[in-house]
C-alpha atoms as a PDB file:
ATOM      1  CA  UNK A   1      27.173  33.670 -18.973  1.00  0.00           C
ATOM      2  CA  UNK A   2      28.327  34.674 -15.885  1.00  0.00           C
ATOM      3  CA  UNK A   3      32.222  34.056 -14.886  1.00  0.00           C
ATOM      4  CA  UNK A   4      31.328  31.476 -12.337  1.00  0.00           C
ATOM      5  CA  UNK A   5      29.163  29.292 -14.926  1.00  0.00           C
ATOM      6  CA  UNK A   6      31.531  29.698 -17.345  1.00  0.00           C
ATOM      7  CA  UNK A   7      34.097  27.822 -14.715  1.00  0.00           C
ATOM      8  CA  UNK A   8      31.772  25.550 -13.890  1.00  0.00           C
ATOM      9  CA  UNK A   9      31.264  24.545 -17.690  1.00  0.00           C
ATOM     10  CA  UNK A  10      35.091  24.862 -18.196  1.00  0.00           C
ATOM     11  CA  UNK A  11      35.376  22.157 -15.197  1.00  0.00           C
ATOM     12  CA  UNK A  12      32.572  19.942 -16.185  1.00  0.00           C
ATOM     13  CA  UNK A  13      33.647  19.574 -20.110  1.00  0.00           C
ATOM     14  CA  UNK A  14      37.160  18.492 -18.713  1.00  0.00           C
ATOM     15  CA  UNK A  15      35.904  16.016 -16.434  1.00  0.00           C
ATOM     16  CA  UNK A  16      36.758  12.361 -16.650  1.00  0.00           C
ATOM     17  CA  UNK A  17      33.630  10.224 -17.870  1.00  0.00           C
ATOM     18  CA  UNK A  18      32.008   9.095 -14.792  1.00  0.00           C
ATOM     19  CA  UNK A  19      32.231  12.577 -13.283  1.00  0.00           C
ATOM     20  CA  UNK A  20      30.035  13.418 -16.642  1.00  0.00           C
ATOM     21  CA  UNK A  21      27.412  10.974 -15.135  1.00  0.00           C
ATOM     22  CA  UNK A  22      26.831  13.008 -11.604  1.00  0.00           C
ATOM     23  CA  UNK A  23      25.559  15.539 -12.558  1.00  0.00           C
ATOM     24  CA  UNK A  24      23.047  14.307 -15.216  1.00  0.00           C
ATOM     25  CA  UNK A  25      21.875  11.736 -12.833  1.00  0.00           C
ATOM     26  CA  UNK A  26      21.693  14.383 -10.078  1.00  0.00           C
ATOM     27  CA  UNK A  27      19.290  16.494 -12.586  1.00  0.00           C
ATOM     28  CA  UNK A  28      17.468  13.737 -13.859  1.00  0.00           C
ATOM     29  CA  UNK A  29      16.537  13.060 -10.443  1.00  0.00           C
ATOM     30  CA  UNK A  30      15.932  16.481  -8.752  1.00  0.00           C
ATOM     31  CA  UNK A  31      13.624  17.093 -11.808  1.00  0.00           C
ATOM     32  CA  UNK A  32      11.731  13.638 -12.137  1.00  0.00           C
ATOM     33  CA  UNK A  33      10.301  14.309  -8.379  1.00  0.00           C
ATOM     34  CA  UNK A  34       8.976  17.773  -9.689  1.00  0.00           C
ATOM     35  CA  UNK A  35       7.604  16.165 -12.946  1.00  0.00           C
ATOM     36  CA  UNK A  36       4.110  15.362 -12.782  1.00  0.00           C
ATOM     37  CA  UNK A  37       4.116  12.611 -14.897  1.00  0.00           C
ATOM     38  CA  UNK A  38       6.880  10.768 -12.623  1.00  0.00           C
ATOM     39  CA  UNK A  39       3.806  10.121  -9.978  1.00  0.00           C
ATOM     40  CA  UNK A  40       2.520   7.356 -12.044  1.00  0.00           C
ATOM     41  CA  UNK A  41       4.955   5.392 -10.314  1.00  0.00           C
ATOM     42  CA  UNK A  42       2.943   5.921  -7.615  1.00  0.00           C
ATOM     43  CA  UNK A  43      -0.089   3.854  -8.607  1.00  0.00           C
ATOM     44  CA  UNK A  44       0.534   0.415  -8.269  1.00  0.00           C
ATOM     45  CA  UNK A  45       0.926   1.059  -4.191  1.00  0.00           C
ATOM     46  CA  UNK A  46      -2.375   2.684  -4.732  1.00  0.00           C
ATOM     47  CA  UNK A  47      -3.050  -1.248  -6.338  1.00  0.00           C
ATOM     48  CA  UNK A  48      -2.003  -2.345  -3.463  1.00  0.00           C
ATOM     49  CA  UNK A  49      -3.832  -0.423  -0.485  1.00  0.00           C
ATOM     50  CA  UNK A  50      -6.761  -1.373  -2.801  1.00  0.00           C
ATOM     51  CA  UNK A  51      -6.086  -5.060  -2.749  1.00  0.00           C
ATOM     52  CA  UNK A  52      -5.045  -4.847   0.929  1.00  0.00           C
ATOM     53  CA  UNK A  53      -8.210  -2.887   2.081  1.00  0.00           C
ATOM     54  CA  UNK A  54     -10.575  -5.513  -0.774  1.00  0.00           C
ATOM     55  CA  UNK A  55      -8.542  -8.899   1.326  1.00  0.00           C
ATOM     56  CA  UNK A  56      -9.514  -7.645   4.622  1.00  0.00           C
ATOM     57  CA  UNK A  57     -13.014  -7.172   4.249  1.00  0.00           C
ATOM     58  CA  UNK A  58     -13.408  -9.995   2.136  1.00  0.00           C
ATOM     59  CA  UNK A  59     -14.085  -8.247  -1.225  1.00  0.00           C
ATOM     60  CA  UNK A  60     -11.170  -9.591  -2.564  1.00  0.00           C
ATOM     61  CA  UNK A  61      -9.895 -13.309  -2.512  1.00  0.00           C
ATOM     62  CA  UNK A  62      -6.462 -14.195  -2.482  1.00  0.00           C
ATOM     63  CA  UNK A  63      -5.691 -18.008  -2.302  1.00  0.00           C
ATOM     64  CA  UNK A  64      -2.474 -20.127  -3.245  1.00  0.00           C
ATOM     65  CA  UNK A  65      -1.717 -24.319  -2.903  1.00  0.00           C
ATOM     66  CA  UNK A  66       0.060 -24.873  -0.362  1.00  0.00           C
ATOM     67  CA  UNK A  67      -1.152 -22.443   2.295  1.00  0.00           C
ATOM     68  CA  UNK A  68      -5.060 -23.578   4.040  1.00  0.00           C
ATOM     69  CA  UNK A  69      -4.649 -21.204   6.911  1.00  0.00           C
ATOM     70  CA  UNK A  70      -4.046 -17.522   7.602  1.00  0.00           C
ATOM     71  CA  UNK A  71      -1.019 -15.187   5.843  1.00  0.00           C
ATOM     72  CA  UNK A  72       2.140 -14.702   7.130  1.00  0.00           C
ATOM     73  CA  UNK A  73       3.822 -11.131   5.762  1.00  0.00           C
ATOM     74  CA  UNK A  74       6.247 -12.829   2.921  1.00  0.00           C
ATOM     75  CA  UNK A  75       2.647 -14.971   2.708  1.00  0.00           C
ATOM     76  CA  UNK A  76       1.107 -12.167   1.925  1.00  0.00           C
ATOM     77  CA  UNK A  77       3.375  -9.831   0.079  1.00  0.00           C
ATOM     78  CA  UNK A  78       3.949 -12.914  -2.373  1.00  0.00           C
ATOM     79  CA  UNK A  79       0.346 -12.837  -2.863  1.00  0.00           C
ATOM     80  CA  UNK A  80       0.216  -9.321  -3.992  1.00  0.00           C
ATOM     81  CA  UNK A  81       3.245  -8.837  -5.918  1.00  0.00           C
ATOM     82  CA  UNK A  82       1.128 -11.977  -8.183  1.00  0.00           C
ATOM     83  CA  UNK A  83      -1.499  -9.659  -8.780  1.00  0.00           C
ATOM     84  CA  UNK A  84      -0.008  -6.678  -8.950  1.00  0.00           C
ATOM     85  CA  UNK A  85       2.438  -8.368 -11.603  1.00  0.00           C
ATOM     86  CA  UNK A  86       0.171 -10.480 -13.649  1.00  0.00           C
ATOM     87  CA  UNK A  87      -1.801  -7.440 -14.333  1.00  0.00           C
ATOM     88  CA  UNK A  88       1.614  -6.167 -16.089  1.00  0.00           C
ATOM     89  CA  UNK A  89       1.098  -2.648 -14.574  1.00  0.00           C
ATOM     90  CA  UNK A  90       4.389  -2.304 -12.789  1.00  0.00           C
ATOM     91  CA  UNK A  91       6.609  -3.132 -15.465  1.00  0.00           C
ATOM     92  CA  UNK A  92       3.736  -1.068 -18.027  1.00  0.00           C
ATOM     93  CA  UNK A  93       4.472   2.133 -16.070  1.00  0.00           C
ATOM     94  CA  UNK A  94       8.430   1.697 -15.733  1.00  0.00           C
ATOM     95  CA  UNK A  95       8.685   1.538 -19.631  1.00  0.00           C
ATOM     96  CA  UNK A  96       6.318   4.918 -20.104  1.00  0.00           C
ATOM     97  CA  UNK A  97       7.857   6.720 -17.498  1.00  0.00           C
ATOM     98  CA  UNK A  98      11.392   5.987 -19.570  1.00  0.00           C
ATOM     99  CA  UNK A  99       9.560   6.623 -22.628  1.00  0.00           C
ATOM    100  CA  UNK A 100       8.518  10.354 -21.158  1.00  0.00           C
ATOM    101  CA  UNK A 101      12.171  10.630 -19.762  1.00  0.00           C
ATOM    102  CA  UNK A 102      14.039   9.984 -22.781  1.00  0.00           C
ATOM    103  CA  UNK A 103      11.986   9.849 -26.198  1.00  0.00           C
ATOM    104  CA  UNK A 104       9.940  12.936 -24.851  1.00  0.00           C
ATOM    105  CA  UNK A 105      12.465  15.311 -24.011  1.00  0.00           C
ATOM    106  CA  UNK A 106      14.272  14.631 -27.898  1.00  0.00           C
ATOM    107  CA  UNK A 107      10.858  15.281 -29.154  1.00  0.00           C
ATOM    108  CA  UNK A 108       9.985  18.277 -27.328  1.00  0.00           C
ATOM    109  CA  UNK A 109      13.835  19.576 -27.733  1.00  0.00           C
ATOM    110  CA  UNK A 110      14.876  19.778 -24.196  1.00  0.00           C
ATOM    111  CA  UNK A 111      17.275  17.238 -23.852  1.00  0.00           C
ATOM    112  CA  UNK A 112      19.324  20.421 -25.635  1.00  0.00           C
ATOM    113  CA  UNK A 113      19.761  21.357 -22.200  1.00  0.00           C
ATOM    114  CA  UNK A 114      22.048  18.390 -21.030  1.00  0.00           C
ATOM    115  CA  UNK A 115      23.931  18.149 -24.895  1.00  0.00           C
ATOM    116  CA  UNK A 116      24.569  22.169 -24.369  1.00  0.00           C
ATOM    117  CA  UNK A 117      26.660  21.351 -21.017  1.00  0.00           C
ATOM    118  CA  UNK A 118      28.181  17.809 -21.520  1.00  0.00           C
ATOM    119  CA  UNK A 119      31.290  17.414 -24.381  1.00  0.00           C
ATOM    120  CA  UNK A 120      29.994  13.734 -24.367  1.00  0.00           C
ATOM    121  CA  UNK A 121      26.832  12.688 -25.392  1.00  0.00           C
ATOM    122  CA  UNK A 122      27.092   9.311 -24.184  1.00  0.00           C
ATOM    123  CA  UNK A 123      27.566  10.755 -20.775  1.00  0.00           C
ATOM    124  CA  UNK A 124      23.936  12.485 -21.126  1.00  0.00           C
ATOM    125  CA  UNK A 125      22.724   8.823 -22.028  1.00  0.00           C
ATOM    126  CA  UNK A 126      23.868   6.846 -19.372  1.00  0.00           C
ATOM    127  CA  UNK A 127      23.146   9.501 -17.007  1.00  0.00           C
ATOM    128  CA  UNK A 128      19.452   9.861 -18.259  1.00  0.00           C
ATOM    129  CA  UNK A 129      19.461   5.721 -18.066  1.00  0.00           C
ATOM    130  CA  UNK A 130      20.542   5.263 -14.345  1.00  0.00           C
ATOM    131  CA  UNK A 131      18.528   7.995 -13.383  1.00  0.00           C
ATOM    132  CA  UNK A 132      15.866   6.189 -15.046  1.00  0.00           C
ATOM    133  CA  UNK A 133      16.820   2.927 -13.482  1.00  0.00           C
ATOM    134  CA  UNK A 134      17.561   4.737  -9.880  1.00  0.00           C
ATOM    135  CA  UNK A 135      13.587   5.917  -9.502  1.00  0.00           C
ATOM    136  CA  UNK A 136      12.386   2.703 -10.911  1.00  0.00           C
ATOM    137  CA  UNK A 137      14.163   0.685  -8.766  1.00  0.00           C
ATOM    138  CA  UNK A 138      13.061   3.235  -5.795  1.00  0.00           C
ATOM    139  CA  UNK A 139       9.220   3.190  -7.074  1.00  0.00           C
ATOM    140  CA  UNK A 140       9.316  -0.857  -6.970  1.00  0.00           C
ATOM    141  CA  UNK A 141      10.911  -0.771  -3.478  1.00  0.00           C
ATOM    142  CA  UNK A 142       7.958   1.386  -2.152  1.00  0.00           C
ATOM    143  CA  UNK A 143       5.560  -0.772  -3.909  1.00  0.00           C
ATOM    144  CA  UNK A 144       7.220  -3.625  -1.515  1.00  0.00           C
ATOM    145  CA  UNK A 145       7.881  -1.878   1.661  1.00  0.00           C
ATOM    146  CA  UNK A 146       4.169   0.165   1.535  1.00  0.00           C
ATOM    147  CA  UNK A 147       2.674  -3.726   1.166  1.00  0.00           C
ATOM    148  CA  UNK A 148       4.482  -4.973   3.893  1.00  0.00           C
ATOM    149  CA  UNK A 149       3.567  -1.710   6.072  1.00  0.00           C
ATOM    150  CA  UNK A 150      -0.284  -2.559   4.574  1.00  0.00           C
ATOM    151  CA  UNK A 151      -0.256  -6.022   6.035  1.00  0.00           C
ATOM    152  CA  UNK A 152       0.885  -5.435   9.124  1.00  0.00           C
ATOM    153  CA  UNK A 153      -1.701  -2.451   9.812  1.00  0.00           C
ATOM    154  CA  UNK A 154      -4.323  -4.070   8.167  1.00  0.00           C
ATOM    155  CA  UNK A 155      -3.849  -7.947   7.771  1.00  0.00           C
ATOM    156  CA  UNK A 156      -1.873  -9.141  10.531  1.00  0.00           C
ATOM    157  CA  UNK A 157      -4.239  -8.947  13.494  1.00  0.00           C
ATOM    158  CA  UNK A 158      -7.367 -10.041  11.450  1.00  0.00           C
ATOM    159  CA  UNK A 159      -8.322 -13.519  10.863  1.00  0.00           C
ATOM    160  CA  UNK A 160      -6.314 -13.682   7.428  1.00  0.00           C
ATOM    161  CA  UNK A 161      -2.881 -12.882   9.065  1.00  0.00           C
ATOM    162  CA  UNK A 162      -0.905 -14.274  11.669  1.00  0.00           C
ATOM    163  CA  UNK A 163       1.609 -11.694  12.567  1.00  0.00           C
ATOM    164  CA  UNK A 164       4.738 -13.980  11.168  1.00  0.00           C
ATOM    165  CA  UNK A 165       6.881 -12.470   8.839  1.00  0.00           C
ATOM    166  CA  UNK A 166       8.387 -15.324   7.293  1.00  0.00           C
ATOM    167  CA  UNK A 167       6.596 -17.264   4.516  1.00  0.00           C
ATOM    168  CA  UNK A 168       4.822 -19.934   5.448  1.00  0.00           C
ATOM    169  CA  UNK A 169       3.724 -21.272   2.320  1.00  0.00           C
ATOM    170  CA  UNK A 170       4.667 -24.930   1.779  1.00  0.00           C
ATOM    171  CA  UNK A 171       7.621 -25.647  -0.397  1.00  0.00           C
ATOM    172  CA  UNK A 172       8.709 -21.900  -0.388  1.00  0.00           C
ATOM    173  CA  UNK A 173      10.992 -19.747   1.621  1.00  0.00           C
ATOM    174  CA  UNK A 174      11.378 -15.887   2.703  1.00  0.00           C
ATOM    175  CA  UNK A 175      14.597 -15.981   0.443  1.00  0.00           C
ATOM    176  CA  UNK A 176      12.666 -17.867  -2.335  1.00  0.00           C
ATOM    177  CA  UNK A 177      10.329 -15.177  -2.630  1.00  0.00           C
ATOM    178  CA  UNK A 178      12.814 -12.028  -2.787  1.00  0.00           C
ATOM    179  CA  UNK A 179      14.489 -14.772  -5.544  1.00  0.00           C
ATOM    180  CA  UNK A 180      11.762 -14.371  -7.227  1.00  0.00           C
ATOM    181  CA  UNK A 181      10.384 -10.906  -7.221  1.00  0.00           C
ATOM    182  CA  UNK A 182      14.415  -9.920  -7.690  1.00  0.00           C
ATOM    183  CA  UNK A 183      14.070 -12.232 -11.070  1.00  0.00           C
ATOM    184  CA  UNK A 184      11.172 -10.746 -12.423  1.00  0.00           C
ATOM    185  CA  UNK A 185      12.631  -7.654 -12.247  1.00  0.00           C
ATOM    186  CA  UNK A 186      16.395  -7.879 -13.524  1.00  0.00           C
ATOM    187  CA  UNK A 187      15.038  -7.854 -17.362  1.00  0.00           C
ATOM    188  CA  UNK A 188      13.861  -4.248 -16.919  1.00  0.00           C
ATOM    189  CA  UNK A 189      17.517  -3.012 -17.048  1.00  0.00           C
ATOM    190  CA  UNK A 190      17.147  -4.486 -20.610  1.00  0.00           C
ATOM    191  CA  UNK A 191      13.971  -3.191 -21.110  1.00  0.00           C
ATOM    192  CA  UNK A 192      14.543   0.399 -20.143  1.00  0.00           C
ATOM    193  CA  UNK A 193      17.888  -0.104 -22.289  1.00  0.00           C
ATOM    194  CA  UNK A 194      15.723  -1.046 -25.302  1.00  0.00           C
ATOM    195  CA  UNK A 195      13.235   2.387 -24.688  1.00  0.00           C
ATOM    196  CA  UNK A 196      16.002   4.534 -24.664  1.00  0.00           C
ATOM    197  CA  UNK A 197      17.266   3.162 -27.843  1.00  0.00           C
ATOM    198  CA  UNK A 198      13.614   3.047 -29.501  1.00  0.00           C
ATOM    199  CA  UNK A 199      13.479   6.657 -28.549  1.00  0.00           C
ATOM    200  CA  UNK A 200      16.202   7.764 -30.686  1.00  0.00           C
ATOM    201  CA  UNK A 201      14.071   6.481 -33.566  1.00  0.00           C
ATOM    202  CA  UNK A 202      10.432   7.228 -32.509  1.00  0.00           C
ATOM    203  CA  UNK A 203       8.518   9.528 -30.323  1.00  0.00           C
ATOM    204  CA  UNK A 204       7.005   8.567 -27.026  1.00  0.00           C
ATOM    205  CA  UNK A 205       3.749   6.970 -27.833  1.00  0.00           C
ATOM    206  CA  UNK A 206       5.559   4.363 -30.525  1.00  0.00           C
ATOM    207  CA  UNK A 207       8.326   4.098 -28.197  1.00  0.00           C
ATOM    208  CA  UNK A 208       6.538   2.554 -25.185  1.00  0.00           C
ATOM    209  CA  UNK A 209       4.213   0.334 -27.605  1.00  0.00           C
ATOM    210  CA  UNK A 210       6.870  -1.104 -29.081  1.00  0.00           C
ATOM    211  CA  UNK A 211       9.059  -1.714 -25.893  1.00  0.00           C
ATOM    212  CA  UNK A 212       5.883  -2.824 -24.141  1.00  0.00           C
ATOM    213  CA  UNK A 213       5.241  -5.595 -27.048  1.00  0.00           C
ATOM    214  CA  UNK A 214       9.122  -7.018 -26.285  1.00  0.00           C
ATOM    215  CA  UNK A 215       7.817  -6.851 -22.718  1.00  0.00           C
ATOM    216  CA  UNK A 216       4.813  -9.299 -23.201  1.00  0.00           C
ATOM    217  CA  UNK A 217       6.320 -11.261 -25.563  1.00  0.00           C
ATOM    218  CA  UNK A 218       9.271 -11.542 -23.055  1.00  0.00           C
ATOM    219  CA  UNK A 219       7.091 -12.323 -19.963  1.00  0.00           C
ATOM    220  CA  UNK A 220       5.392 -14.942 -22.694  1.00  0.00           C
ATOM    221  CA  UNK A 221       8.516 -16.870 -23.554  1.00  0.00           C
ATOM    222  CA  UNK A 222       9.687 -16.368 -20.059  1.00  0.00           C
ATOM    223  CA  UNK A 223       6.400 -18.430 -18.841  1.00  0.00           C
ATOM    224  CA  UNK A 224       6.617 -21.103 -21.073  1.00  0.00           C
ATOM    225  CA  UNK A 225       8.496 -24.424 -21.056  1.00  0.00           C
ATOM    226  CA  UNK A 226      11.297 -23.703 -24.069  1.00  0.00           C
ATOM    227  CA  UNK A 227      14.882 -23.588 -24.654  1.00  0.00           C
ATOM    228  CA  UNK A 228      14.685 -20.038 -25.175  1.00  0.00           C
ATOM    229  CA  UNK A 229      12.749 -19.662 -22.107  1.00  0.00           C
ATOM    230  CA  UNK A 230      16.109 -20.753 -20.057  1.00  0.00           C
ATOM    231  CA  UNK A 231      17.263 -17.586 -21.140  1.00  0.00           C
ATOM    232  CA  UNK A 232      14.865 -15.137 -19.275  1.00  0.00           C
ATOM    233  CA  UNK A 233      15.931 -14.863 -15.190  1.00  0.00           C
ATOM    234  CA  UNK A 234      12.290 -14.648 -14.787  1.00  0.00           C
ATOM    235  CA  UNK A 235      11.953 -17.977 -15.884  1.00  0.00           C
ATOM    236  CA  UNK A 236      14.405 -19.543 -13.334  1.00  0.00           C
ATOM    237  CA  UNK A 237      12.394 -17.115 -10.416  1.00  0.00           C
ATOM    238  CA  UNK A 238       9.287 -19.587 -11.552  1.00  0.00           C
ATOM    239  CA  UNK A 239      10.860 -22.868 -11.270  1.00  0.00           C
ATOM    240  CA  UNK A 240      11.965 -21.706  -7.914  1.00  0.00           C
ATOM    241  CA  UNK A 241       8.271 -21.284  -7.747  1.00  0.00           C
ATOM    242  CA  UNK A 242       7.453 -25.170  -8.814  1.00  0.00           C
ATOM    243  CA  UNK A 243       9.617 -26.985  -6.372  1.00  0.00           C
ATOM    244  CA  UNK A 244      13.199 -26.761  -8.179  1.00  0.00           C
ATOM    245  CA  UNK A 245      15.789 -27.407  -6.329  1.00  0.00           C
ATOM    246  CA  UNK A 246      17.864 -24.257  -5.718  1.00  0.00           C
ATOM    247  CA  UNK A 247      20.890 -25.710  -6.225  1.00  0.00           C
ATOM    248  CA  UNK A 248      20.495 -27.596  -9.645  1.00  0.00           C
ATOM    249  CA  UNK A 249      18.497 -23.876 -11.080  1.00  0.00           C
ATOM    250  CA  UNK A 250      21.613 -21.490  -9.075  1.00  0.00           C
ATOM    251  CA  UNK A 251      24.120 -21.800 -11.956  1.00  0.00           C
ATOM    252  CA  UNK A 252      21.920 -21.577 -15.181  1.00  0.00           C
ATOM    253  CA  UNK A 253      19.548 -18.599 -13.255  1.00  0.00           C
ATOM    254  CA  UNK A 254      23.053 -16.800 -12.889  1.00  0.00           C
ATOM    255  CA  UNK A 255      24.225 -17.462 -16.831  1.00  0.00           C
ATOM    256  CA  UNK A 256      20.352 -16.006 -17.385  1.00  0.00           C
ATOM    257  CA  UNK A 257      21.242 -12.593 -15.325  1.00  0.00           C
ATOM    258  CA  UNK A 258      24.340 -12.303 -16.776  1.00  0.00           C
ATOM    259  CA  UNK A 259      22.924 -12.481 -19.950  1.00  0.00           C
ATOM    260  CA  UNK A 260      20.671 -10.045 -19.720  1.00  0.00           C
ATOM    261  CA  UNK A 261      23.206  -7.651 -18.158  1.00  0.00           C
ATOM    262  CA  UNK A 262      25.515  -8.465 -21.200  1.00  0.00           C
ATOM    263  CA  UNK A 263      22.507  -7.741 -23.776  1.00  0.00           C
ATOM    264  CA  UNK A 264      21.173  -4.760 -21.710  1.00  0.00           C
ATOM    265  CA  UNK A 265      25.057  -3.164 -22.254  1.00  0.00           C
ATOM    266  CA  UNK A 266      25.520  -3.911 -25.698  1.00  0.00           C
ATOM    267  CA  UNK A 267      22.053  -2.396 -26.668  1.00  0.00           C
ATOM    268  CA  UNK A 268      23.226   0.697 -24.032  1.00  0.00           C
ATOM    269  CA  UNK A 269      26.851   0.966 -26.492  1.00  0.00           C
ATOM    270  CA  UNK A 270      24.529   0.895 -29.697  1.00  0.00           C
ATOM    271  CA  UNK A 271      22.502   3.573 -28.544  1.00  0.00           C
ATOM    272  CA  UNK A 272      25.437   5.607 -27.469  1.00  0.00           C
ATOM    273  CA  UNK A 273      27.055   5.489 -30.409  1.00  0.00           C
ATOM    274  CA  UNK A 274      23.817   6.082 -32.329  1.00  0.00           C
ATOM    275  CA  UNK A 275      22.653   9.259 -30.260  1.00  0.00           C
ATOM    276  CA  UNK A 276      26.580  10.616 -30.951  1.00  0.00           C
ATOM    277  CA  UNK A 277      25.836  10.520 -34.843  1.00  0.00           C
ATOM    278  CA  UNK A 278      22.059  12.176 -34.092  1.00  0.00           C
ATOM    279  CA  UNK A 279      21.430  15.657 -35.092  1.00  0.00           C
ATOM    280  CA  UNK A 280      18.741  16.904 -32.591  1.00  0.00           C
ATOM    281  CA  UNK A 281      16.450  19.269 -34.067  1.00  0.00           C
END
């Protein structure tokens, strides 16, 4: 080791515990755009040219109550986030990708690399979980942004758009839609927590099965009409979605994302403290 690494380590090992974070997240994410396998993040706004290009010529039928005319963009982008996420791909992808990220590289022996550099394990961990987080959250975005782009080159000057961007949808709003996709979507934090601590115990394959069951049977209680169901924020972004009133579902939708932000630590602290006590081979 050259003088200048061996500073570099020296500085890095000393380092107060967020500073441990930077650069793991900084290498998680310079090396997740060269990994191949990161690009299946990339197909669901395939999906959604697909659907986009099937709508406009009339190979593909998308219909809702409440609208009899043409789409506006939040219309429309409603519309395909529906399909894109009853199909469970999005979320299917997120929790393989994290599977690959995590559970692969303990397999393979790589994550060496990181435990070699960092005094603190847990720093390696949380790093290799925001990263995770980070791209997901930046994959979804596209998935959102490419739609809109989609509709508005595509869509809006046929005879299914109208060029609006605002929903007009009866009974639903612009912000009751971004409510909603933004509900969906907080209870990946937890699930991505849950891979990372399923990959301590099993390799990638078993990893993502198993965090893909608590997925489905997640998005299952979530959809149904239980007391357990009032504890899933995806279940408050479909009232919003039947015509409850925003104010009387605003306080228990909040208790439901704090929740799962609650969970989605403690199960981040268990796994911490379990990959700590883990001999890597």
């Amino acid at each position: 080791m050259i003088p200048g690494q061996l500073l570099s380590l020296k500085i890095y090992r000393k380092a107060g515990f967020p500073m441990l974070l930077f650069p793991v997240i900084k290498a998680e994410l310079y090396k997740n755009i060269c990994r191949k396998s990161t690009w299946i993040l990339v197909i669901p706004v395939l999906l959604s040219l697909l659907i986009t290009l099937g709508f406009r010529t009339d190979a593909v039928t998308l219909t809702i109550t409440g609208n009899s005319g043409s789409l506006s963009c939040m219309d429309y982008l409603f519309m395909n986030w529906t399909v894109l996420s009853s199909l469970g791909l999005i979320g299917l992808l997120i929790l393989l990708f994290s599977s690959i990220q995590f559970s692969g590289e303990i397999e393979r022996g790589q994550i060496k690399f990181f435990l070699l550099r960092s005094s603190s394990r847990s720093g390696v961990l949380f790093g290799k979980y925001l990263s995770a987080v980070i791209v997901s959250a930046l994959s979804t975005a596209a998935v959102l942004i490419f739609t809109v782009l989609f509709y508005y080159l595509m869509i809006a000057g046929t005879s299914h758009g109208n060029g609006e961007f605002h929903a007009a949808i009866s009974g639903l709003t612009t912000g009751h839609i971004l409510a909603y996709i933004g509900l969906s979507l907080i209870s990946f934090l937890l699930w991505i927590a849950v891979s990372f601590l399923f990959g301590l115990y099993f390799g990638p394959f078993v990893d993502f099965v198993l965090t893909a069951v608590f997925l489905y049977g997640g998005n299952y209680i979530a959809s149904q009409d239980m007391a357990v169901s009032r504890l899933f924020p995806s279940y408050w972004g479909n009232q919003m979605l039947l015509g409850s009133e925003q104010p009387d579902i605003l306080l228990p939708a909040l208790g439901s994302v704090i929740l799962t932000l609650v969970l989605t630590a403690a199960v981040l602290l268990f796994a911490a403290w379990r990959f700590s006590n883990t001999d890597i081979k």
